[in-house]
N, C-alpha and C. Protein backbone atom coordinates (compact mmCIF):
# COMPACT_ATOMS: atom_id res chain seq x y z
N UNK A 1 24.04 1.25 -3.20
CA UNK A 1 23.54 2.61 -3.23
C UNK A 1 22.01 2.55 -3.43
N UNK A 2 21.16 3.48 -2.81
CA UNK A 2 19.44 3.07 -3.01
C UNK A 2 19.50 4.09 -3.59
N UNK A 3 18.19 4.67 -4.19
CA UNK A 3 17.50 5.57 -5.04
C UNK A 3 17.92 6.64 -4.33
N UNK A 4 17.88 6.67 -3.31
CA UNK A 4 17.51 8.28 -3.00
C UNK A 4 19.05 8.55 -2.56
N UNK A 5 20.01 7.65 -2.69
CA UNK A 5 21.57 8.23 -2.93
C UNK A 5 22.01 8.69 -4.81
N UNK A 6 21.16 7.93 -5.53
CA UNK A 6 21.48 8.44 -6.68
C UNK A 6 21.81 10.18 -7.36
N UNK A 7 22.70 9.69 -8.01
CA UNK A 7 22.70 11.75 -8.60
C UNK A 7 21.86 11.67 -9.68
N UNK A 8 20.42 11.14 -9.89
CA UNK A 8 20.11 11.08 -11.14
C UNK A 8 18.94 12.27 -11.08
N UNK A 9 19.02 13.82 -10.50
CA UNK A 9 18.56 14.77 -10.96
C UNK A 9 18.71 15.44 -12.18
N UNK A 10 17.77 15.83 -12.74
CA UNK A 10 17.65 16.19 -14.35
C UNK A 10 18.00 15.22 -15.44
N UNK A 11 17.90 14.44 -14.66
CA UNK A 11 18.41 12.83 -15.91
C UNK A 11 17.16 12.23 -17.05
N UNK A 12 16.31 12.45 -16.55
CA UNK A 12 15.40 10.93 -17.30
C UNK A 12 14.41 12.21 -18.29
N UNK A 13 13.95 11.77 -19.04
CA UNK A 13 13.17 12.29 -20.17
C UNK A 13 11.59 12.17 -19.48
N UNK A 14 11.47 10.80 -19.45
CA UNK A 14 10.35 10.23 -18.66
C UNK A 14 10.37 9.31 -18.21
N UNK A 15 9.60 9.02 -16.93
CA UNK A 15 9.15 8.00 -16.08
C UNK A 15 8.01 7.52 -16.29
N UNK A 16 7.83 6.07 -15.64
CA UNK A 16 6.46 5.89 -15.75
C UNK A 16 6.52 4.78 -14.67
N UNK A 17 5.22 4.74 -13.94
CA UNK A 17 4.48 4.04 -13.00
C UNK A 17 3.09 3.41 -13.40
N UNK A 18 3.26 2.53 -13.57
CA UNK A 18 2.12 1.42 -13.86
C UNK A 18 1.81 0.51 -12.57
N UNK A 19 0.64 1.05 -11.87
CA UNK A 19 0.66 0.40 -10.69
C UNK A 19 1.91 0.21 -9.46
N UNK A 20 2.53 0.94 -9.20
CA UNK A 20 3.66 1.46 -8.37
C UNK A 20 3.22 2.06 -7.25
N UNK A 21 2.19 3.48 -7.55
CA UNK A 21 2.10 4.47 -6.34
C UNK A 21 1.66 3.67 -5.34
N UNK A 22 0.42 2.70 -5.09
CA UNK A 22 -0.15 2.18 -4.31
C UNK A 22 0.30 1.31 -3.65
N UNK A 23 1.70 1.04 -3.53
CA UNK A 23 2.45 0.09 -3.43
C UNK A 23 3.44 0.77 -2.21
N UNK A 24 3.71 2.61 -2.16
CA UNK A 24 4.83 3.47 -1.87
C UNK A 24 3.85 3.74 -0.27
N UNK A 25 4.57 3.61 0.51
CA UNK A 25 4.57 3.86 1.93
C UNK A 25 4.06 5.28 1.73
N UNK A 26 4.94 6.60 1.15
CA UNK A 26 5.02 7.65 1.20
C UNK A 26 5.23 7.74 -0.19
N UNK A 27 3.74 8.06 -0.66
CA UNK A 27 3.88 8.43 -1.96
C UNK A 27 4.34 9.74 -2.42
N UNK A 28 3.75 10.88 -1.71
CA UNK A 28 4.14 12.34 -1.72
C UNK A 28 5.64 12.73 -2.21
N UNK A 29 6.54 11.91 -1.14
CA UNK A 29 8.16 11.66 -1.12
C UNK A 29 8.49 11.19 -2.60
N UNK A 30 7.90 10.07 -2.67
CA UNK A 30 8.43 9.78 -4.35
C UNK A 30 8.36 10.56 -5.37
N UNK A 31 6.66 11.14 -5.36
CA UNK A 31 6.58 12.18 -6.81
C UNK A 31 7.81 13.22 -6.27
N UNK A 32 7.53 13.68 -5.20
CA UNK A 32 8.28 14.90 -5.51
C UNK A 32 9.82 14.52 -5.97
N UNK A 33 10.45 13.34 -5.92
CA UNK A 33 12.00 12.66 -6.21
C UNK A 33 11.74 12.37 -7.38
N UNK A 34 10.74 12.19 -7.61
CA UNK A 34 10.88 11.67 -9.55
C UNK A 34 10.81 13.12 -10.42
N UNK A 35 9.96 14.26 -9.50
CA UNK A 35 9.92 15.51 -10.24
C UNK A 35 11.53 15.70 -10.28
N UNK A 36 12.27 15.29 -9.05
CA UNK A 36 13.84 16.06 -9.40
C UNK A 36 14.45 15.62 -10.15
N UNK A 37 13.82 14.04 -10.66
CA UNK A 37 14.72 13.36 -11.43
C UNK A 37 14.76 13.68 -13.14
N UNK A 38 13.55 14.03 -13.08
CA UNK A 38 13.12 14.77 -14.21
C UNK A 38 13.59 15.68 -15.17
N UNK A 39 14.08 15.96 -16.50
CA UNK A 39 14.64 17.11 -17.04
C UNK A 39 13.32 18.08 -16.84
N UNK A 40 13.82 19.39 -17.22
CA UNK A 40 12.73 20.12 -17.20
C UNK A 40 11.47 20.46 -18.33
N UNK A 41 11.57 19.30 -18.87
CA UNK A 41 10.62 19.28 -20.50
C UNK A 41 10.17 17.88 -20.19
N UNK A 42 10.55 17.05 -18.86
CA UNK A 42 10.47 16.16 -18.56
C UNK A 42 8.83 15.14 -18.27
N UNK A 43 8.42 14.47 -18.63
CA UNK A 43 6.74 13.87 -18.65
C UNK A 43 6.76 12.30 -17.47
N UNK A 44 5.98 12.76 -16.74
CA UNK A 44 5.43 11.22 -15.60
C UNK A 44 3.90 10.81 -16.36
N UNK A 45 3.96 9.52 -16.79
CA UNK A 45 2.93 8.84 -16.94
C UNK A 45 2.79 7.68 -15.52
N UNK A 46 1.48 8.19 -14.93
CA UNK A 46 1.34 7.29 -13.50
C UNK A 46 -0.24 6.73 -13.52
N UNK A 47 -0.09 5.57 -13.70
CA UNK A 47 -1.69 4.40 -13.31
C UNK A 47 -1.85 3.88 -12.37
N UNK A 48 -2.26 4.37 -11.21
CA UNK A 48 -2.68 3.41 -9.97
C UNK A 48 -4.21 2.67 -10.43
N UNK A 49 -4.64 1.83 -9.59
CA UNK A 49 -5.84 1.79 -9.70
C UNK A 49 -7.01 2.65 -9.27
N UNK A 50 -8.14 2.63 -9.63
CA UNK A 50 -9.02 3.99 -9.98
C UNK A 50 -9.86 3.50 -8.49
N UNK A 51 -9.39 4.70 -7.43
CA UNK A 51 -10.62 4.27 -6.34
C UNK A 51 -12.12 4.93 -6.49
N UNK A 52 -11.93 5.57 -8.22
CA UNK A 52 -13.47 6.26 -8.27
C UNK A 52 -14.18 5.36 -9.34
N UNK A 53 -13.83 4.23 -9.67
CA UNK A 53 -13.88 3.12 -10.22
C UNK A 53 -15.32 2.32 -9.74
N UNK A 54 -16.40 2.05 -10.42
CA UNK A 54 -17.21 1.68 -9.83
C UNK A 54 -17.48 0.39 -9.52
N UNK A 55 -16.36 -0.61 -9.63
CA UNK A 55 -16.05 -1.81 -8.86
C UNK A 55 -15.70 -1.74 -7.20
N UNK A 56 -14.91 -0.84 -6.80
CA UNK A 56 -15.11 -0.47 -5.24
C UNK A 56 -16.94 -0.18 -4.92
N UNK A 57 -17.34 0.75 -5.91
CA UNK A 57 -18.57 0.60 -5.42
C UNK A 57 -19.48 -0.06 -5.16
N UNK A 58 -19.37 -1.29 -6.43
CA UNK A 58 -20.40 -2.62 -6.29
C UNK A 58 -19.53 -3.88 -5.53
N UNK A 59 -18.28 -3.80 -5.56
CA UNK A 59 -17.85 -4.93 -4.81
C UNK A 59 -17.35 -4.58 -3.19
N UNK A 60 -17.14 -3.05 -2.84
CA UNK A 60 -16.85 -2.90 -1.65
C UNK A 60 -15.82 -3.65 -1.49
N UNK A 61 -15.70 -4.39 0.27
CA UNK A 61 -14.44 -4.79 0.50
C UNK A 61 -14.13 -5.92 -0.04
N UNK A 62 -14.64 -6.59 -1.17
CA UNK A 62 -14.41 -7.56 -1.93
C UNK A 62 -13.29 -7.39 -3.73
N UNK A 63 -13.60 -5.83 -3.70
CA UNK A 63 -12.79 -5.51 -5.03
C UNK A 63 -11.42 -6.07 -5.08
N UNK A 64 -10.92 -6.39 -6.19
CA UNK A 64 -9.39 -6.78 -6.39
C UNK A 64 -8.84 -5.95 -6.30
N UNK A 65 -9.01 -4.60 -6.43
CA UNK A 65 -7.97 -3.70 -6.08
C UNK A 65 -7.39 -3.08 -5.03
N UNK A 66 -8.01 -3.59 -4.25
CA UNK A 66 -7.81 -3.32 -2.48
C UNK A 66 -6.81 -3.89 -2.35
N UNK A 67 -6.47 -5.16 -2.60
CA UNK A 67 -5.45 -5.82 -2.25
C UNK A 67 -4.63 -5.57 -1.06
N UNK A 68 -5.30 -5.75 -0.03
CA UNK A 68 -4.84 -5.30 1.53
C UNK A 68 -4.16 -6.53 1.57
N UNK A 69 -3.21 -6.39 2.15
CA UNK A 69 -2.11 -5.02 2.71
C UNK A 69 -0.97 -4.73 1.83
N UNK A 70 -0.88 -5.17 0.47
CA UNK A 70 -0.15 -4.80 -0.53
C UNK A 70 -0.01 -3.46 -0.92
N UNK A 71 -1.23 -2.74 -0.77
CA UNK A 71 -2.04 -1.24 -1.61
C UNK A 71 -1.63 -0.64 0.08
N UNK A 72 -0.92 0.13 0.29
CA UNK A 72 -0.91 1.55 0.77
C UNK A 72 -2.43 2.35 1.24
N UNK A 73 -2.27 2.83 -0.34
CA UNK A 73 -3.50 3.53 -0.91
C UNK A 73 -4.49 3.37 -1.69
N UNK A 74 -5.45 3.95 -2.13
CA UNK A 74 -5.81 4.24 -3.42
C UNK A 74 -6.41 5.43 -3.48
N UNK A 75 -5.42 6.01 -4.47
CA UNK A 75 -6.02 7.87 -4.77
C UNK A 75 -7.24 7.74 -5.59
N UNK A 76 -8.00 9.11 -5.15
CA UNK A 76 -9.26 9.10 -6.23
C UNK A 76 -8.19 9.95 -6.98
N UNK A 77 -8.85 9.70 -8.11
CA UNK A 77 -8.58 11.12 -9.55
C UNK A 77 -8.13 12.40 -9.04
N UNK A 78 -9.08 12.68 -7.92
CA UNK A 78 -8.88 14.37 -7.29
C UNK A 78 -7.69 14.13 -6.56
N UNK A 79 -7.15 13.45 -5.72
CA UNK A 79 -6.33 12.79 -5.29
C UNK A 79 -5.05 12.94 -5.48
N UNK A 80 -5.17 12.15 -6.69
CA UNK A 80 -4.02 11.64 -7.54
C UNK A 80 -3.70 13.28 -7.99
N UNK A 81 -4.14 14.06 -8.77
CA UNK A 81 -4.06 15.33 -9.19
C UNK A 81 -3.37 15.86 -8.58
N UNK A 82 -4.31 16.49 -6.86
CA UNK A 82 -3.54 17.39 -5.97
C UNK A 82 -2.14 16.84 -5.93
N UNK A 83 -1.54 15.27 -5.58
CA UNK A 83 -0.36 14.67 -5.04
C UNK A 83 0.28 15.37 -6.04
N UNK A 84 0.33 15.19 -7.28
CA UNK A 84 1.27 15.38 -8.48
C UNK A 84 1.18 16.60 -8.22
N UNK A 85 0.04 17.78 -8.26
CA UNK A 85 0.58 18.96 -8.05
C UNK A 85 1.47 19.78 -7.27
N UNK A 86 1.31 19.03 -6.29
CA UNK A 86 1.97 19.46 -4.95
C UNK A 86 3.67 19.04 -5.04
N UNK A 87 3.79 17.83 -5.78
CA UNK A 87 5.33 17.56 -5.90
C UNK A 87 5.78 18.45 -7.49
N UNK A 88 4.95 18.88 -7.87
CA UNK A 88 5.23 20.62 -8.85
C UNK A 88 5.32 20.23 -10.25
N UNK A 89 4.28 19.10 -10.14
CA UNK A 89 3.68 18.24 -11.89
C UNK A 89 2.88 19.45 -12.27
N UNK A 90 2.60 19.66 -13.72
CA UNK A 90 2.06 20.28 -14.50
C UNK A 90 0.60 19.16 -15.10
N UNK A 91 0.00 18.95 -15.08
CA UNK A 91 -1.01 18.07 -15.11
C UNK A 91 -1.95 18.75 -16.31
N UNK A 92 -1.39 17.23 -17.54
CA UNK A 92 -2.02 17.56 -19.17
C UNK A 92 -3.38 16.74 -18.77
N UNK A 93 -4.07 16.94 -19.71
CA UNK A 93 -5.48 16.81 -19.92
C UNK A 93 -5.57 16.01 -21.14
């Protein structure tokens, strides 16, 4: 059975992604599946690496976090925000 056969809507308290998103083909798809997985008092803690990070800036295509073709992506901050909002995260400060 894969993830996205699971019945595990309203299940989990919290999730967390530590370096994960950048990794997801279709990240959009996931938040919004982890929002369902979510109770509704439910909290996502998510760390990609920071593409507003000023190691992209001084190392360019040399940074470790590029890690092509492993990395997908890398969201800026603004980024990262809109995605979570859009899959219907509430975004603490």
């Amino acid at each position: 059975m894969t993830a996205e056969q699971q019945p595990w809507e309203g299940t989990f308290d919290h999730i967390t992604l530590v370096h994960v998103l950048e990794h997801v083909p279709n990240p959009l798809d996931l938040l919004a599946r982890l929002f369902a997985w979510l109770k509704p008092v439910g909290t996502l803690f998510v760390e990609p690496p920071n593409a507003d990070a000023t190691g992209p800036a001084i190392l360019d295509q040399y940074w470790r976090g590029l890690e092509a073709p492993r990395h997908f992506a890398l969201p800026t901050r603004g980024a990262l925000t809109g995605a979570l909002e859009h899959a219907g995260f509430a975004i603490a400060r």
